[in-house]
C-alpha atoms as a PDB file:
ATOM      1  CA  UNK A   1     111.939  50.671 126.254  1.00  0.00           C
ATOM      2  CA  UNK A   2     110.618  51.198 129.375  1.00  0.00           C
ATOM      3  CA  UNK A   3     106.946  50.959 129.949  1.00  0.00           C
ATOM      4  CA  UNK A   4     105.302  54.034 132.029  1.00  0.00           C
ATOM      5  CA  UNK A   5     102.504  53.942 134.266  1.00  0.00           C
ATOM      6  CA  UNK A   6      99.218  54.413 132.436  1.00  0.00           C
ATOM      7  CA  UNK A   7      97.524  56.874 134.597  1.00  0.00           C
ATOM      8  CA  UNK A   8     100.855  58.976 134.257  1.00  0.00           C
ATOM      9  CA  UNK A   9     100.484  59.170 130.383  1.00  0.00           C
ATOM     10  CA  UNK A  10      97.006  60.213 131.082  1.00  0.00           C
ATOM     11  CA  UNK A  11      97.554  62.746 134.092  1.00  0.00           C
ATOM     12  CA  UNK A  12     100.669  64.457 131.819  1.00  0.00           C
ATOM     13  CA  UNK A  13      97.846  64.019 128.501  1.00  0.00           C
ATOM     14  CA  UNK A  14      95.111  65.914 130.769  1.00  0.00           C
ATOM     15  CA  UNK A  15      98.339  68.496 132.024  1.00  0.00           C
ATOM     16  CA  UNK A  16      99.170  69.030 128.518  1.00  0.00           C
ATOM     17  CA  UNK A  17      95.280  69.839 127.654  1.00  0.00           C
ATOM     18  CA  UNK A  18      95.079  72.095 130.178  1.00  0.00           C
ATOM     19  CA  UNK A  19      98.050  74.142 129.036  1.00  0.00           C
ATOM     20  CA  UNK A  20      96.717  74.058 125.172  1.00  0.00           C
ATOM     21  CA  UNK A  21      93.480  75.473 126.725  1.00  0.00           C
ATOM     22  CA  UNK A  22      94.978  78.275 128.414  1.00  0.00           C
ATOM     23  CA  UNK A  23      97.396  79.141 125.169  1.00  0.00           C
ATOM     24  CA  UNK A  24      94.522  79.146 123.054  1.00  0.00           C
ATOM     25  CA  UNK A  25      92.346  81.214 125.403  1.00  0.00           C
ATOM     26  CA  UNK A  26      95.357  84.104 125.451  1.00  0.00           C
ATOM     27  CA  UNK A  27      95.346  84.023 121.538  1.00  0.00           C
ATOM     28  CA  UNK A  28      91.568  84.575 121.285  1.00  0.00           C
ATOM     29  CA  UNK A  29      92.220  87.128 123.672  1.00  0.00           C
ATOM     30  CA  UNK A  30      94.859  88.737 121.849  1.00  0.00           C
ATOM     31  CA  UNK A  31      92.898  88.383 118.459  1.00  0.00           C
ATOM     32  CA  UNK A  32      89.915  90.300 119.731  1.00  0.00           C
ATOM     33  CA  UNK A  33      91.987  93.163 120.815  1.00  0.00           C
ATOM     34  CA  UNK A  34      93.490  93.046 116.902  1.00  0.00           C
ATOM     35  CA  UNK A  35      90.126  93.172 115.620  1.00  0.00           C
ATOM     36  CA  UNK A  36      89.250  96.894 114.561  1.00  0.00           C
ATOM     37  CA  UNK A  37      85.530  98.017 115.744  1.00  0.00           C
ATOM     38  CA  UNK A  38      83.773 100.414 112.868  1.00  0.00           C
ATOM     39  CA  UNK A  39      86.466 103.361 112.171  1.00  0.00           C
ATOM     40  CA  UNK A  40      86.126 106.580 113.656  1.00  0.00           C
ATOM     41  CA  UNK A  41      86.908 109.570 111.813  1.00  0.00           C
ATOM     42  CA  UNK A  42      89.648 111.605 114.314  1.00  0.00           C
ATOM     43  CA  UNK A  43      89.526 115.151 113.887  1.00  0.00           C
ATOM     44  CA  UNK A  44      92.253 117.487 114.699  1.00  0.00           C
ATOM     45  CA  UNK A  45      92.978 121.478 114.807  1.00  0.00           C
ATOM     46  CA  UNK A  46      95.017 122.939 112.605  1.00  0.00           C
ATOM     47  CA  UNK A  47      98.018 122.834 114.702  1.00  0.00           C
ATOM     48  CA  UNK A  48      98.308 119.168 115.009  1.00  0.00           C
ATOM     49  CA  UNK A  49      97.413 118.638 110.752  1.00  0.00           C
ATOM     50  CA  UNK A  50      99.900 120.929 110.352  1.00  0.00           C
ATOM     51  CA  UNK A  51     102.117 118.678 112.458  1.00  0.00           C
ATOM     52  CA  UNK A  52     101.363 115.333 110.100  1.00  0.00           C
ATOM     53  CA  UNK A  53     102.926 117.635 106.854  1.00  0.00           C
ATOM     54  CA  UNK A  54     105.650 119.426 108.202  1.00  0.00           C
ATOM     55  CA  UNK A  55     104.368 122.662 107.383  1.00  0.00           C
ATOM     56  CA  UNK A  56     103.103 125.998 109.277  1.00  0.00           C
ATOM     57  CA  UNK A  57      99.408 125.812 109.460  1.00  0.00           C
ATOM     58  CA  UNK A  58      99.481 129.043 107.317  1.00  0.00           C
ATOM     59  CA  UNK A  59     100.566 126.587 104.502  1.00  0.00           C
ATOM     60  CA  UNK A  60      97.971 124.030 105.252  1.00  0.00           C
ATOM     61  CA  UNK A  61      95.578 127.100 104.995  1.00  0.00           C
ATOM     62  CA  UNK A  62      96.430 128.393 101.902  1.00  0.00           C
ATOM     63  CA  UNK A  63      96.509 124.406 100.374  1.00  0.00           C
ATOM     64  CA  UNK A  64      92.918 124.573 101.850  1.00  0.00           C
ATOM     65  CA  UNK A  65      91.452 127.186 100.152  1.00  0.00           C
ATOM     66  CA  UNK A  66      93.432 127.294  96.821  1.00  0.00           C
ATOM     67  CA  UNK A  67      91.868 126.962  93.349  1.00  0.00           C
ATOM     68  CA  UNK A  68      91.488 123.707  92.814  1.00  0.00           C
ATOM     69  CA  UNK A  69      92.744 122.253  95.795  1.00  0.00           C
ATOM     70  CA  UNK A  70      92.092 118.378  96.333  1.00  0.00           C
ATOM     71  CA  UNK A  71      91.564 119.053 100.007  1.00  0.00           C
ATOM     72  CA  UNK A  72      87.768 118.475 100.164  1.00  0.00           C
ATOM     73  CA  UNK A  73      85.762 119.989 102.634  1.00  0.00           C
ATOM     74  CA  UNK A  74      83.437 117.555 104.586  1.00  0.00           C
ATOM     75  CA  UNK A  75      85.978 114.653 103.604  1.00  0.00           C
ATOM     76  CA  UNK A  76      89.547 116.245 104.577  1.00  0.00           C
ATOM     77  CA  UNK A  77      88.523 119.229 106.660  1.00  0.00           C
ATOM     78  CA  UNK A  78      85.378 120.875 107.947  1.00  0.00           C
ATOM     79  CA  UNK A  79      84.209 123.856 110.063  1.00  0.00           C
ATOM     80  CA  UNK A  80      83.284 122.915 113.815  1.00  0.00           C
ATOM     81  CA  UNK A  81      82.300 125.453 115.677  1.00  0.00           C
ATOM     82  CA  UNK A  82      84.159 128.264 113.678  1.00  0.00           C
ATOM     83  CA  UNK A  83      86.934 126.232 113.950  1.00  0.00           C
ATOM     84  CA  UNK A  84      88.654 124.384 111.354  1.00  0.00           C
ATOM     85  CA  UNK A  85      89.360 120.845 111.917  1.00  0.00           C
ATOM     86  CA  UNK A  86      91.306 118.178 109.770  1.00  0.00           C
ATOM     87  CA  UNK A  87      90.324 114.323 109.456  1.00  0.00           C
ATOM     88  CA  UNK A  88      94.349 113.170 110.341  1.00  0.00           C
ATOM     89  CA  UNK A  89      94.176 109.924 108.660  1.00  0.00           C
ATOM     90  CA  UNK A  90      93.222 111.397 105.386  1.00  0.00           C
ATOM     91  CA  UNK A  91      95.185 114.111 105.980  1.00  0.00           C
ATOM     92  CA  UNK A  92      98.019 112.064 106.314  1.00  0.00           C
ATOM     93  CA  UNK A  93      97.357 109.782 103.020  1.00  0.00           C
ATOM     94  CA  UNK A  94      96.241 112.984 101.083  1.00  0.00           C
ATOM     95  CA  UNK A  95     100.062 114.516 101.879  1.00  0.00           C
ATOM     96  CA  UNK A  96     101.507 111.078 101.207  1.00  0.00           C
ATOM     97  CA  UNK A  97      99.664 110.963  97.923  1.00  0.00           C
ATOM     98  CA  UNK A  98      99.163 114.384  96.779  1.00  0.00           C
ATOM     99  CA  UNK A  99     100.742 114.141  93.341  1.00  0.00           C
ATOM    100  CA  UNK A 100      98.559 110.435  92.430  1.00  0.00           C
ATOM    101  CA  UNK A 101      94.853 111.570  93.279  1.00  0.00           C
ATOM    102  CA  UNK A 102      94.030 108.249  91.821  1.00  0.00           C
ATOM    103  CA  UNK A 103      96.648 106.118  94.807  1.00  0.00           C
ATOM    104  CA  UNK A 104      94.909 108.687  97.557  1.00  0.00           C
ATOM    105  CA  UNK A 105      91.391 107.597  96.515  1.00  0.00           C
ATOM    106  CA  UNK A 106      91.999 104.294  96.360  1.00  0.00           C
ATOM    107  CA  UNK A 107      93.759 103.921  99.774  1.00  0.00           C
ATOM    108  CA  UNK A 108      91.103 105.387 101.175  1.00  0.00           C
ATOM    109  CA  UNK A 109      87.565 103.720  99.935  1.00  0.00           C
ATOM    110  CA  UNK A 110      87.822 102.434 103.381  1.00  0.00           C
ATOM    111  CA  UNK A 111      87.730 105.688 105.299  1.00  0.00           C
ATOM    112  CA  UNK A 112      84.877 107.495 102.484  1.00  0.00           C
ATOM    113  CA  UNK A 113      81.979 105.245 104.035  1.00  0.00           C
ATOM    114  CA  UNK A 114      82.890 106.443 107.259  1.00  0.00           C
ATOM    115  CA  UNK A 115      83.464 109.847 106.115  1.00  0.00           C
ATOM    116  CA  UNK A 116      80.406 109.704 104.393  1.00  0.00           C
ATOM    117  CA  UNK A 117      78.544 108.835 107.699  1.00  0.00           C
ATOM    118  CA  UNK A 118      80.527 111.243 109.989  1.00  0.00           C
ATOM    119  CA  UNK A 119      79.401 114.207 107.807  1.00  0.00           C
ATOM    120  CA  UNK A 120      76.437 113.669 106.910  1.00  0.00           C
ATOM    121  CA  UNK A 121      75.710 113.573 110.393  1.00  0.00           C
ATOM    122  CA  UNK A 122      78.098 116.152 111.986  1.00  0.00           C
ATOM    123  CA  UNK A 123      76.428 119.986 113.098  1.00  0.00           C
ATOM    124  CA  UNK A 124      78.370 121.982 110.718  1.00  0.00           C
ATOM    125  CA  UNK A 125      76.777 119.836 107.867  1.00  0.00           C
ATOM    126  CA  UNK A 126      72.842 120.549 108.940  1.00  0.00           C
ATOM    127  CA  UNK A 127      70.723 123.129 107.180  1.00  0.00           C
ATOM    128  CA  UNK A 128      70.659 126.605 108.788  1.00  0.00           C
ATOM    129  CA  UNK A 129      67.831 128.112 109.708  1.00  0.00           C
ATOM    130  CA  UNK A 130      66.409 130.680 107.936  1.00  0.00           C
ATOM    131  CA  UNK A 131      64.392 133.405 109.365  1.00  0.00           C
ATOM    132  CA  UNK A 132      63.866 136.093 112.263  1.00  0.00           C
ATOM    133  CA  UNK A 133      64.686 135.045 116.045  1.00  0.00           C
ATOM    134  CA  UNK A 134      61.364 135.057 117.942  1.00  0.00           C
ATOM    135  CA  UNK A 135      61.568 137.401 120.558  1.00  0.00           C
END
């Protein structure tokens, strides 16, 4: 066994340091581009929601306004600006789940805070004003 030069072991110790350093400096890097900032409700025409089903937006119209229809405005759709818009993600796990109301709500207690907060806030969801125009 050969015996090496101290300040070599120490020079390739520091090298090796040095290298962990920059390795664990790309992970934390990496990991804070994994982690997901507060989740924004995506809204989408009826053209694209019609896209995540498969169907004619016709369809997704007449699944909107049906008797009974688990499709809840505010949470699933909502009017902006005479316009109706669909929330894609729960869109998406409303199709996917459509026949288990029970699976749909519980893969999405995540999304009904945000939901919640989105319109509760949104224009279409303030009180209209009553009254005559001044003028």
């Amino acid at each position: 066994m050969s015996q090496e030069d101290p300040t070599i072991i120490l020079q390739q110790a520091i090298a090796l340091l040095q290298r962990t350093e920059t390795l664990l400096e790309e992970v934390n890097a990496k990991v804070a581009q994994l982690e997901t900032p507060l989740i924004v409700p995506e809204w989408i025409d009826k053209h694209d929601a019609a896209k995540i089903v498969c169907k004619h937006w016709k369809t997704l119209d007449r699944w909107r306004v049906a008797e009974g229809s688990s499709l809840i405005e505010g949470i699933h759709w909502q009017h902006d600006g005479g316009e109706i818009v669909y929330h894609a993600e729960l869109l998406k796990n409303w199709y996917r789940n459509r026949s288990n109301p029970v699976a749909h709500y519980r893969a999405n207690t995540a999304w009904s805070e945000a939901s919640e907060h989105f319109t509760r806030d949104s224009y279409s969801n303030q009180p209209k004003k009553r009254g005559r125009k001044a003028g």
